[in-house]
Protein backbone atom coordinates (compact mmCIF):
# COMPACT_ATOMS: atom_id res chain seq x y z
CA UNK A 1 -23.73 198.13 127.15
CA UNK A 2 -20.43 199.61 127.02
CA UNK A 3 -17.65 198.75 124.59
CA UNK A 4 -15.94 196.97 127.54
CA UNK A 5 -18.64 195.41 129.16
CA UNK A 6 -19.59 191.75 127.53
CA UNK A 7 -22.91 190.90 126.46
CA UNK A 8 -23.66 187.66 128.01
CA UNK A 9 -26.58 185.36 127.48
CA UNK A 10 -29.04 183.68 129.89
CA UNK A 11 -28.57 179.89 131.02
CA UNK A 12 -30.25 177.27 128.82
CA UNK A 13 -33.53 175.96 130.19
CA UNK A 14 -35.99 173.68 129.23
CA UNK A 15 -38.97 176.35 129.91
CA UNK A 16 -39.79 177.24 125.46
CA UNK A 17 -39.30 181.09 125.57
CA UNK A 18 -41.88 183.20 124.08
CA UNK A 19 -41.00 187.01 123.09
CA UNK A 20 -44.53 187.94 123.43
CA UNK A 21 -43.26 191.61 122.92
CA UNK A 22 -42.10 191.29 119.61
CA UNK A 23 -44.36 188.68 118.44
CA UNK A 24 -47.42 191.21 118.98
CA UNK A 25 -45.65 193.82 117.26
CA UNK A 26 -45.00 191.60 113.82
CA UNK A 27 -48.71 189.34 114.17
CA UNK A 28 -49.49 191.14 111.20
CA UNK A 29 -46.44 189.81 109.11
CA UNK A 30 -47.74 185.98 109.57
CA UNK A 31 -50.58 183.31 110.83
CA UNK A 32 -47.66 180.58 110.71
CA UNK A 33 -45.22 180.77 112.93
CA UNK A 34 -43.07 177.42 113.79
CA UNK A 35 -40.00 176.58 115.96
CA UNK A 36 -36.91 176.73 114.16
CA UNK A 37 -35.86 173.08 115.22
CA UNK A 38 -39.19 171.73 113.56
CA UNK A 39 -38.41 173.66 110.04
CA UNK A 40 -34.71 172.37 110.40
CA UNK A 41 -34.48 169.26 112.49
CA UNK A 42 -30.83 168.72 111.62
CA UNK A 43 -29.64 171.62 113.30
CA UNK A 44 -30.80 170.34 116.84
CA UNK A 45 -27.68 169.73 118.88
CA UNK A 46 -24.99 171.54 116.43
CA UNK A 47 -23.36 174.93 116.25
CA UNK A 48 -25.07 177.57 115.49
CA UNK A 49 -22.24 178.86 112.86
CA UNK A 50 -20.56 175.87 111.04
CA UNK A 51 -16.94 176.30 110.55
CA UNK A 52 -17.01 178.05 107.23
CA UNK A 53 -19.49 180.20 106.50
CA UNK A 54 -20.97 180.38 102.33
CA UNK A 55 -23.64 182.15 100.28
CA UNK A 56 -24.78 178.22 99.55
CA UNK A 57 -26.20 178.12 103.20
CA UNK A 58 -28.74 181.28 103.19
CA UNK A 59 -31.35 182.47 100.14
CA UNK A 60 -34.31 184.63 98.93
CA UNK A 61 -37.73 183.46 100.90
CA UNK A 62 -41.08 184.29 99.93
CA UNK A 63 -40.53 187.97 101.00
CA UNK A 64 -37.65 189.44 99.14
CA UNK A 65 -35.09 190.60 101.29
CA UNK A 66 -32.16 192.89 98.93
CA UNK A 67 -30.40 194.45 101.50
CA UNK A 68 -30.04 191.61 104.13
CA UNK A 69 -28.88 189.03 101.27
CA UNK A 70 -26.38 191.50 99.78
CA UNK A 71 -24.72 192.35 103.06
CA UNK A 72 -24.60 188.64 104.16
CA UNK A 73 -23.01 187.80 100.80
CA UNK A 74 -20.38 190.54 101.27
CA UNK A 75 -19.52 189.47 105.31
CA UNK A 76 -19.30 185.64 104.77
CA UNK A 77 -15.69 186.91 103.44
CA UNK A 78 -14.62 188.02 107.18
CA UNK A 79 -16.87 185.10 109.50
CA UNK A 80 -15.37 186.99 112.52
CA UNK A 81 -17.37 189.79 112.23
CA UNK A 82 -21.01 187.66 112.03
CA UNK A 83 -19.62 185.33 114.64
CA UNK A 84 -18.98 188.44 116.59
CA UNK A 85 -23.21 189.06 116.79
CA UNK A 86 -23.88 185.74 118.31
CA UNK A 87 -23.31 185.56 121.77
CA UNK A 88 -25.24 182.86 121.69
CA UNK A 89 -23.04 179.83 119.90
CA UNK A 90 -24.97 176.83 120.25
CA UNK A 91 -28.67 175.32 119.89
CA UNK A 92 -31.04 175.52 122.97
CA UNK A 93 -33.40 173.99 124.77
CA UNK A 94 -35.33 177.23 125.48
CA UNK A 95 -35.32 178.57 121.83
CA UNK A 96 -33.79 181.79 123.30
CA UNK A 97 -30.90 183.40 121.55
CA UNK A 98 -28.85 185.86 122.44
CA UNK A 99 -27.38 188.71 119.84
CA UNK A 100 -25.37 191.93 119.61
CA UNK A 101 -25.12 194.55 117.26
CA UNK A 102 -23.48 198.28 117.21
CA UNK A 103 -25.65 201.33 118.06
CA UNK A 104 -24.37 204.89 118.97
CA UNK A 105 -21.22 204.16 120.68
CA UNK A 106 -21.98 200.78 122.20
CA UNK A 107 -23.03 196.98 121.03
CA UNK A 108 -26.73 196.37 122.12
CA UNK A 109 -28.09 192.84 123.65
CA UNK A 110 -31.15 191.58 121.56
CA UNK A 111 -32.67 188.50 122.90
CA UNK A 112 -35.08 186.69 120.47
CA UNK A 113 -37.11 183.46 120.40
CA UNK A 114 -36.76 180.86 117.86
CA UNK A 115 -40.39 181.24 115.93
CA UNK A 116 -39.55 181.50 112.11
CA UNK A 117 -42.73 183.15 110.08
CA UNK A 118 -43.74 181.04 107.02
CA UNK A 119 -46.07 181.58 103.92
CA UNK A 120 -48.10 178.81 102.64
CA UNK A 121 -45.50 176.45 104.62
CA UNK A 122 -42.67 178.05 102.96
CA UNK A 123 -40.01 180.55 105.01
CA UNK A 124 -40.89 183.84 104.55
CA UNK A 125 -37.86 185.91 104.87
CA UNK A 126 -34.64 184.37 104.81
CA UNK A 127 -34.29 181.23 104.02
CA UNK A 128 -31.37 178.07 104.06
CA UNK A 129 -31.49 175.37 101.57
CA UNK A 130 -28.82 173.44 103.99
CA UNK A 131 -30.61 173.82 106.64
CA UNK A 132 -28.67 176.53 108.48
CA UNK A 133 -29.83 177.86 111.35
CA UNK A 134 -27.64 181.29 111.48
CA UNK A 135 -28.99 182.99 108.59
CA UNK A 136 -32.75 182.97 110.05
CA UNK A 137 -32.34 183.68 113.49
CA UNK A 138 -29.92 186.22 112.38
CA UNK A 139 -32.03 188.26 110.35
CA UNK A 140 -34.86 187.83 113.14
CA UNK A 141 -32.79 189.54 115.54
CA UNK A 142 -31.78 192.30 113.69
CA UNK A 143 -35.49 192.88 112.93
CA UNK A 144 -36.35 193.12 116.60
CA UNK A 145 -32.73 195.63 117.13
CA UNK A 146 -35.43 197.97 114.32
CA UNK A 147 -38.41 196.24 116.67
CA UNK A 148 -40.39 194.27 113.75
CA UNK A 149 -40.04 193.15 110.41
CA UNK A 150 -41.45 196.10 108.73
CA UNK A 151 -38.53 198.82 109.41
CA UNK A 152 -35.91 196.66 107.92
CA UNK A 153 -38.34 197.56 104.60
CA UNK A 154 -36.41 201.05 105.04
CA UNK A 155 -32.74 199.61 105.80
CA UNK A 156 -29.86 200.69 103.34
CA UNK A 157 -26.64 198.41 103.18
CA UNK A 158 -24.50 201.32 104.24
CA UNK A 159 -26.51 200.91 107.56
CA UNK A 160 -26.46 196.85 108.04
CA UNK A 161 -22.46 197.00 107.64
CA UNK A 162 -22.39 199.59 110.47
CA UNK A 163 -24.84 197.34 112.93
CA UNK A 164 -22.88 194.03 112.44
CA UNK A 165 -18.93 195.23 112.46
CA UNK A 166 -19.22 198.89 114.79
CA UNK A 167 -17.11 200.35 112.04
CA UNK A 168 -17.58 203.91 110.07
CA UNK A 169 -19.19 203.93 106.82
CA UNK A 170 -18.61 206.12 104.00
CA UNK A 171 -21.26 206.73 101.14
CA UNK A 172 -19.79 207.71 97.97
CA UNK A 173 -22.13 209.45 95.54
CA UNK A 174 -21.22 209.10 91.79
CA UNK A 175 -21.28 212.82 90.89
CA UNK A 176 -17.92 214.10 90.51
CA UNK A 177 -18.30 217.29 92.75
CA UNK A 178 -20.65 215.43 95.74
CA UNK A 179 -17.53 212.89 95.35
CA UNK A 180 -14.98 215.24 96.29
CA UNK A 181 -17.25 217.07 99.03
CA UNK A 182 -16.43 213.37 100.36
CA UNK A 183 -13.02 213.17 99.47
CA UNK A 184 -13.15 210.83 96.97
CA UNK A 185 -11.97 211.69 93.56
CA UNK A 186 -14.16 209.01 91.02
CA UNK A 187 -12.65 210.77 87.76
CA UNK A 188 -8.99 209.35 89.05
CA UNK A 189 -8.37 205.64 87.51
CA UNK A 190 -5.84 205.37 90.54
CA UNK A 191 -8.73 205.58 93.02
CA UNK A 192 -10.86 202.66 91.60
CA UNK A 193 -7.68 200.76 91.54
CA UNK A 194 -7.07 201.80 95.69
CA UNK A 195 -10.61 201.19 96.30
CA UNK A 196 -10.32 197.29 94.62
CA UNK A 197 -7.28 196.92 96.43
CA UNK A 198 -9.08 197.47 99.71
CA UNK A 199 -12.03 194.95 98.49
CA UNK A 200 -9.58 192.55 97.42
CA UNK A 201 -7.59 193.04 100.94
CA UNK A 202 -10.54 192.91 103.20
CA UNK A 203 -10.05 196.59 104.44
CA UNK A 204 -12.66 197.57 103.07
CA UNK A 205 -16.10 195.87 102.40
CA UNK A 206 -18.17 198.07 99.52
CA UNK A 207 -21.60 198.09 97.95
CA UNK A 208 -23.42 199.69 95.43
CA UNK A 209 -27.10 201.35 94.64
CA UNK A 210 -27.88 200.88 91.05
CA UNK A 211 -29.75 204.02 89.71
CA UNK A 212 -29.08 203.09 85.43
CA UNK A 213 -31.78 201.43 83.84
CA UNK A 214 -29.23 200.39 81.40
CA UNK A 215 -27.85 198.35 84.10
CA UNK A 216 -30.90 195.92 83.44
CA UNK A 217 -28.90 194.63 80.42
CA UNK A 218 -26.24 192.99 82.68
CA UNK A 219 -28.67 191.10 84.69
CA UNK A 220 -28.34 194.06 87.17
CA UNK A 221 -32.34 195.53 88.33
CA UNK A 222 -32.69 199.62 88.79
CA UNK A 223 -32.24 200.82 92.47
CA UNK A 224 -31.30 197.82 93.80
CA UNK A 225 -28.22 197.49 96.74
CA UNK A 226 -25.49 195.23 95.81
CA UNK A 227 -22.84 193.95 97.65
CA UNK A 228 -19.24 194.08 95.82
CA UNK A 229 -17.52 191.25 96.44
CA UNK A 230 -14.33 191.56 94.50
């Protein structure tokens, strides 16, 4: 799909569609599988994004998910670019949903059902305690863009940001020389005050990989991705 050519989405239908592909290739992640419309009944007939988008409406499931929740966190802060993956705007019939997200030099259809895995009764990956649809069909799809579950396990936030918004990404390393191999200059005071001005602007969206144990102290776990939000 070409940067110029729109990624459309299949007429509604009231045939339930079954991604038989994908379910076979994630059986192994869950016995319990239900429509999303049973799990959140209040969603039937709505929107699929509600007009303002918060952290209140997604959370941690069973399975914990770092990278996904961190880079949702940091994008709720520029809607356009999430509302940009769902071609797909409003609740079907057919439980099929269309998506998009960047690859190489072109934004990539992904068509997924609406079967949401659960554990014990209880979501396993993303969750919404508002009963949001977005957030879980939204992290279903981008599974099946990595074709199951299991290779989001090796996904890096630097990655996610590139998928969803088809911008560059630039990873920063801490270490004064790698720094500058990137052009970055972290011993400067006036670059961490450029850099926040960015964040604060919504230029630039940032994260970090925490690597200090002492980190701990702050409520901050070792090697864990998170977003910066200001």
């Amino acid at each position: 799909m070409s940067l110029n050519e729109e990624v459309q989405e299949l007429p509604d239908s009231d045939t339930v569609f079954r991604d038989t592909v994908f379910m076979e290739s994630n059986k192994h992640v869950s016995e319990q599988w239900v429509r999303i419309s049973e799990l959140y009944p209040d969603g039937c007939g709505e929107a699929l994004l509600p007009e303002t988008l918060s952290c209140g409406q997604f959370g941690q499931g069973n399975h914990y998910e770092c990278f996904m929740l961190s880079a949702l966190a940091t994008l709720v802060r520029f809607p356009d670019i999430i509302r940009n993956c769902f071609v797909s705007k409003s609740a079907r019939r057919d439980g099929r949903y269309t998506f998009q997200f960047f690859r190489g030099k072109e934004w990539v259809k992904v068509e997924i059902d609406d079967y949401i895995a659960l554990e014990e009764d209880e979501v396993l990956f993303i969750r919404s305690p508002t009963g949001h649809w977005w957030p879980l069909l939204l992290e279903k799809a981008y599974a099946k863009f990595y074709t199951s579950y299991d290779n989001l396990e090796g996904c890096t936030l630097q990655e996610t940001y590139h998928d969803l918004t088809g911008n560059p990404v630039l990873n920063i390393p801490m270490d004064a020389k790698l720094a500058k191999v990137a052009g970055a200059d972290v011993t400067e005071g006036h670059y961490w005050i450029d850099l926040g001005q960015k964040l604060q602007s919504g230029q630039f969206v940032g994260s970090m990989l925490t690597k200090d144990s002492e980190l701990e102290s702050m409520g901050l776990q070792n090697d864990q991705q998170y977003g910066i939000l200001e």
